[in-house]
Each structure stands twice: as C-alpha cells, then as structure tokens.
Protein backbone atom coordinates (compact mmCIF):
# COMPACT_ATOMS: atom_id res chain seq x y z
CA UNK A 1 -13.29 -31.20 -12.71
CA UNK A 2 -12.38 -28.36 -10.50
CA UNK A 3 -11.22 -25.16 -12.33
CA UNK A 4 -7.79 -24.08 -12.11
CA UNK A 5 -7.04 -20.69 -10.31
CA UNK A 6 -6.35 -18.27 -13.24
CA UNK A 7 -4.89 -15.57 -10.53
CA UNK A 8 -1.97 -16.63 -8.13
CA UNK A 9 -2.76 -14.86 -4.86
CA UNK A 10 -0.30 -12.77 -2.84
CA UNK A 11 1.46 -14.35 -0.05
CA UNK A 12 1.10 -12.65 2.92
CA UNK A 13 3.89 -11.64 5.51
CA UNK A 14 5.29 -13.89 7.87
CA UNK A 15 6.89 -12.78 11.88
CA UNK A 16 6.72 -13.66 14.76
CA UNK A 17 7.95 -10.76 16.92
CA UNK A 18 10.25 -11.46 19.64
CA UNK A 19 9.97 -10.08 23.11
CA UNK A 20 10.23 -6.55 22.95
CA UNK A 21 11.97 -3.59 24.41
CA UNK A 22 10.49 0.03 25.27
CA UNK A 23 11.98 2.87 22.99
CA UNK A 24 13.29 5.33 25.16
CA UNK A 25 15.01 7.71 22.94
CA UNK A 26 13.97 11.43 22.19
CA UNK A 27 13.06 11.10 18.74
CA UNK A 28 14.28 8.84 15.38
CA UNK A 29 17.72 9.86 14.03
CA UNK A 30 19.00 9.65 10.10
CA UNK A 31 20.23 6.27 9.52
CA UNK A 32 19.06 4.73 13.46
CA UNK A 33 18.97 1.59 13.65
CA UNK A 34 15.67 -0.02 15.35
CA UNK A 35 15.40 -3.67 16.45
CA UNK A 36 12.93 -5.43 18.61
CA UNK A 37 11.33 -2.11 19.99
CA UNK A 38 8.23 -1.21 20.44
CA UNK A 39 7.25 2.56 19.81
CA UNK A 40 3.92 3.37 21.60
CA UNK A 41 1.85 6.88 21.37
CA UNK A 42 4.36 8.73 20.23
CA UNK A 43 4.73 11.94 17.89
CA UNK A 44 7.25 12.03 15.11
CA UNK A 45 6.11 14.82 13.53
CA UNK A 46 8.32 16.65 11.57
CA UNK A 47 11.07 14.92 12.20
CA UNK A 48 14.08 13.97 9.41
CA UNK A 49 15.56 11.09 9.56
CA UNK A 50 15.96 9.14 6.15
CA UNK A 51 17.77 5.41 5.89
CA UNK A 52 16.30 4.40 9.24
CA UNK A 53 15.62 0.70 9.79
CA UNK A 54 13.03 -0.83 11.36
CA UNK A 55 13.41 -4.60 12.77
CA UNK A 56 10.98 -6.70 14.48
CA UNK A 57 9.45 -3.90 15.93
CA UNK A 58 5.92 -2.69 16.85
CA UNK A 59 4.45 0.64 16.35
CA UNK A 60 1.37 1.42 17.66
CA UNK A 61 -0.63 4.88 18.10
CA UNK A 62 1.97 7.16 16.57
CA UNK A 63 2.33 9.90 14.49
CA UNK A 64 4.26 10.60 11.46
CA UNK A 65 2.78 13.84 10.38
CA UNK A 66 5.38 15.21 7.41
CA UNK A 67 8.37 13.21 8.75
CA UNK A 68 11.09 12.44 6.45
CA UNK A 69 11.89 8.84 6.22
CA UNK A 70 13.14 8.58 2.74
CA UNK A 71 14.98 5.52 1.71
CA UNK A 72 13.62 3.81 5.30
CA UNK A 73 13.98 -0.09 5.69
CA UNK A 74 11.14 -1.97 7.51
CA UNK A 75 11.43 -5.76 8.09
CA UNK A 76 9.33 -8.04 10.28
CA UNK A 77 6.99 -5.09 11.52
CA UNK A 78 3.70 -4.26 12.10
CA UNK A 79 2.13 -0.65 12.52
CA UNK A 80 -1.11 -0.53 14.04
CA UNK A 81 -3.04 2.62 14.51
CA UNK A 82 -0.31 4.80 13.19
CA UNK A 83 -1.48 8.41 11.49
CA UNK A 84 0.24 11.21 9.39
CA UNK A 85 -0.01 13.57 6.34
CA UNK A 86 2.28 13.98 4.31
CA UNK A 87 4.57 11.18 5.49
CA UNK A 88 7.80 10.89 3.28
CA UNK A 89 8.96 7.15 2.86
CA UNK A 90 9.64 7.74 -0.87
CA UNK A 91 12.19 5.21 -2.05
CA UNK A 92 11.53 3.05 1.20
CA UNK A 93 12.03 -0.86 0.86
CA UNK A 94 8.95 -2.46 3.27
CA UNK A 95 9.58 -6.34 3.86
CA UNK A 96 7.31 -8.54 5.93
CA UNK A 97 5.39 -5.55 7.02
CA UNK A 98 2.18 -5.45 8.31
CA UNK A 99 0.12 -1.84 8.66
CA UNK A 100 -2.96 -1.67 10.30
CA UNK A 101 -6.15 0.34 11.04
CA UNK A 102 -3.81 3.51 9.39
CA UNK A 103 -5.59 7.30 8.99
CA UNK A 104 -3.49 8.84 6.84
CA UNK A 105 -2.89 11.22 4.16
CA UNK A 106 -0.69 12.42 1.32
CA UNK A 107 1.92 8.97 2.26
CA UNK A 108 4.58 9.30 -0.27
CA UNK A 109 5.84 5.53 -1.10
CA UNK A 110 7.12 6.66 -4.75
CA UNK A 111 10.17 4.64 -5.78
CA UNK A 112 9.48 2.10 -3.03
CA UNK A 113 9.60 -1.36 -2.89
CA UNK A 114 7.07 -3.48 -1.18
CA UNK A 115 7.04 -7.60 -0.80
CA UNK A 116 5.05 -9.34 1.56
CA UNK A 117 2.86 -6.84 2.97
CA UNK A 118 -0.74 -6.63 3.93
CA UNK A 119 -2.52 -2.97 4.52
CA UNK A 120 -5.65 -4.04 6.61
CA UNK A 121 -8.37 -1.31 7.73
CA UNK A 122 -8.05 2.41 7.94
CA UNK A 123 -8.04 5.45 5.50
CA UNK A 124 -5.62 6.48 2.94
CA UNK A 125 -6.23 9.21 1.03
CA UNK A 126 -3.52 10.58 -1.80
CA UNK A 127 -1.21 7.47 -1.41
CA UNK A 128 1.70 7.95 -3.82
CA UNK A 129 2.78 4.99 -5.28
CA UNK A 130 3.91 6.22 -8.80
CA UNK A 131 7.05 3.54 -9.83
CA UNK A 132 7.19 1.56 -6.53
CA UNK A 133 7.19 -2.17 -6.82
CA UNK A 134 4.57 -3.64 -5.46
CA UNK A 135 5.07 -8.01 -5.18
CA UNK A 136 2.69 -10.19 -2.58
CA UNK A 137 0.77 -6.98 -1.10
CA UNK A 138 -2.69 -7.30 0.00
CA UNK A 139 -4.65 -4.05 0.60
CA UNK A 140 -7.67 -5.33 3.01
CA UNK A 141 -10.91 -3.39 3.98
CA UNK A 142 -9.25 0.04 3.45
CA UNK A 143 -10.28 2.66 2.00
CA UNK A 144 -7.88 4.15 -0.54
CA UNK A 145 -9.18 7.47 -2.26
CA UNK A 146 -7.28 8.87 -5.25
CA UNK A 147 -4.37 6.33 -5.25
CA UNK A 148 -1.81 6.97 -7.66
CA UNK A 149 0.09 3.76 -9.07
CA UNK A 150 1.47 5.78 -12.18
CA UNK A 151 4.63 3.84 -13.91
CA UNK A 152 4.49 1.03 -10.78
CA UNK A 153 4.94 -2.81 -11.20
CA UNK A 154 2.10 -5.28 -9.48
CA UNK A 155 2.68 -8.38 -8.93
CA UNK A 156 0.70 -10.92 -6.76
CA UNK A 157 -1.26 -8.18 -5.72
CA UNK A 158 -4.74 -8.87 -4.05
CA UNK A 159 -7.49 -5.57 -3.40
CA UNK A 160 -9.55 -7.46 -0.73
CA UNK A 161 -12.98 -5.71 0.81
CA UNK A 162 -11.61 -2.05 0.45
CA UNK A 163 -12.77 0.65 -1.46
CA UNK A 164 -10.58 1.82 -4.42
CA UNK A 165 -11.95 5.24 -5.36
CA UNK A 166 -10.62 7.57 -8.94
CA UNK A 167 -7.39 5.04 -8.65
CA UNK A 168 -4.10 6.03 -11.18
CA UNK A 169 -3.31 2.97 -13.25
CA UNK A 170 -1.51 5.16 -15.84
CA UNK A 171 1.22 3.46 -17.22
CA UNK A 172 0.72 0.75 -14.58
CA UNK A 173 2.69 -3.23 -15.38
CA UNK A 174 0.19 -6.04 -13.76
CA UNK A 175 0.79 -9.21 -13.24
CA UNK A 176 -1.52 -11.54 -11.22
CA UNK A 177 -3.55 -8.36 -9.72
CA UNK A 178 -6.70 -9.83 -8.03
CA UNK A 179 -9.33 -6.91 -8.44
CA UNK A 180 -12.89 -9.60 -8.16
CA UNK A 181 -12.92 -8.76 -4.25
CA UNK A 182 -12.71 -4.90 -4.48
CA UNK A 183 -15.89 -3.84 -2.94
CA UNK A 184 -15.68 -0.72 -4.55
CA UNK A 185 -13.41 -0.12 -8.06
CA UNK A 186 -13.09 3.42 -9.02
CA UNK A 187 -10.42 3.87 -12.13
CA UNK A 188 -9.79 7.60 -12.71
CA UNK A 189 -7.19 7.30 -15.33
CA UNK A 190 -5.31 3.84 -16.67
CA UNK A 191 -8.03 1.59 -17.27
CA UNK A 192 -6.27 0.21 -20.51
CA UNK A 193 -3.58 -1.13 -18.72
CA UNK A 194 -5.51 -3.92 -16.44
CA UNK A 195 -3.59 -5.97 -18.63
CA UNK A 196 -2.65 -9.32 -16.14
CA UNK A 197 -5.55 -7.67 -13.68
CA UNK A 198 -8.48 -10.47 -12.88
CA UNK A 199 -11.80 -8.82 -12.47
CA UNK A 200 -15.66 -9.71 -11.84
CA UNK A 201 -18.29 -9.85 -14.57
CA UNK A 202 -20.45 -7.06 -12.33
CA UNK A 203 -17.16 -5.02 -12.32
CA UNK A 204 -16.86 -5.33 -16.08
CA UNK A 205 -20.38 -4.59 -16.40
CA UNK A 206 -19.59 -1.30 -14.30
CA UNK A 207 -16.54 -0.44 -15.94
CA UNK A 208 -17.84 -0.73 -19.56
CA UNK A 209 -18.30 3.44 -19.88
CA UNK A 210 -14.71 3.84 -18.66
CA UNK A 211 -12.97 0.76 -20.99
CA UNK A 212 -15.50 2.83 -24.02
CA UNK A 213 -13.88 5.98 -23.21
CA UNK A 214 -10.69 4.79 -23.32
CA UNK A 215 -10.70 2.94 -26.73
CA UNK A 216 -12.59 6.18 -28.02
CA UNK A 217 -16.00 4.17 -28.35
CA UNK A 218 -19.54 6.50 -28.14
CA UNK A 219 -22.21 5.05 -26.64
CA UNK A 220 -25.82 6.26 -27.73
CA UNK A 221 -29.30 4.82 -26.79
C-alpha cells in the first residue's frame, strides 16, 4: 500500500502572458498602473513610487537598487534577471508571480503577502520577510543567506534545491513547510518552531546540536 503524502505541496503560479507592449515611460510613478508591459534593461534605482501595480507584465534585466515600492501589487508576472539592494516592497501583495535568476540584496518583503509564487535561481542575501504571509511559494535552487522569517505565517511552502544558510524562524507559524529537498538547511535562530515543517532523517541527524541547544540539552562524549 502506497504511503500517503504527509506534506501537501505548494501550488505553483499559473499565466499565460498576453502579447506585450514596450514601456516607454521615464521612470515608475506612485500608484502607476502597469498592464501587459514588458520592462527590459532598465534602471529604477532610487526611485519612489509605492502602490504601483504590476499586471501581466515581464521584467527582465532591471534594476531596483533602493527603490521604494511599498505596498506594490504584482499579479500574473514574472521577473527574470532583475537585481537591487535594498529594494523596498515592504507590505507588497505578490500574486501569481514568478522571479527568476534574481542577485539581490537587503529585499525588504516585511508585512507582505505572497500566494502562488515560485523564486527559482539567483542570490538573495538579507531577505526580510519578518510577518509576511507566505501560502503556495516555492523557493527553487536559490541561494538565500541570512533570511529572516521572524513572526511570518508558511503555508504550503516548498524549499526545493537551494541553499538556506543562518535562516530566522523566530516566532515563525508553519504549516505544510516542505524542508526534505533543501540542499543546504542552516537555522540561525527558531529551530523550535518547525512545528508543521517536514524534514529528512540526514537533516535531523544534522540539526540535532541546534534542536539540543534549544531545549537547553548538553551534549558530552
């Protein structure tokens, strides 16, 4: 008799975007309204412009370096090859979103709400995810160093082939969290709250000085 899954995977985002128009305009304004665009090699750096929405749009090869895009909206998109530090998208709600082969640092997603997205390749380092809600997200073959998940909800969440490295689970609500497939599982601080978090018997086996630490256990040969 086959075994039941004990973990209900994520389920990933699903667009097909339409034909799509060049953006032309100087730079992103506060509250603009994108829809079926695509945005290619360009520089937003610095620029402020919280409550934008993104629809059915593509951006490739651009760069977000400390632009404010608090309280964003991004449906039906994918970003491939986009880079920034200190990117502000705290209290952003990302829908159907796909983001792809990213290099970036210091992304602030607190507050944020996130269903039905997959993070695929790339470099994150510093990714701020303290009280965002995380539901069907798959984080694939990236690389995510000192990730901070402090107070956020997972659920349905899948860590696929990517390196998780001194992650935040502090005060951290799981819910079907699929860690087996996490090529590399770092937990800095949190480890006591993996409650409704599935993970491998080698990962157990590697965690065991972190999970004695945390319940106050010493450990003597």
């Amino acid at each position: 008799m086959a075994r039941k899954p004990t973990t209900t995977g994520a389920r990933r985002p699903e667009f097909h975007l339409p034909e799509l128009r060049e953006f032309e305009e100087a730079g992103l304004e506060p509250d603009g309204d994108y829809d079926g665009l695509v945005l290619r090699g360009r520089d937003f750096g610095g620029q402020d412009a919280p409550g934008t929405r993104f629809m059915d749009c593509l951006v490739e090869d651009c760069a977000f370096d400390e632009a404010g895009l608090q309280h964003a909206r991004l449906i039906d998109t994918r970003l491939s090859g986009v880079r920034g530090v200190g990117t502000d998208l705290g209290d952003a709600s990302l829908r159907d979103v796909e983001l792809l082969d990213a290099r970036m640092g210091g992304v602030q997603l607190h507050g944020a709400v996130l269903e039905r997205v997959v993070i695929r390749g790339g470099k994150i380092d510093y990714l701020n995810l303290r009280k965002a809600r995380l539901r069907d997200v798959v984080f694939e073959g990236v690389v995510l160093v000192e990730p901070d998940f402090g107070g956020a909800g997972l659920e349905r969440v899948e860590f696929v082939d990517c390196a998780l490295k001194a992650a935040d689970f502090t005060g951290v609500r799981m819910k079907d969290v699929d860690l087996r497939r996490c090529g590399e599982l770092e937990i800095a601080r949190g480890v006591e709250r993996l409650s409704g978090a599935t993970i491998s018997p080698a990962q157990l086996l590697d965690l065991a000085p972190v999970f004695a630490a945390a319940i106050g256990v010493r450990v003597e040969g």
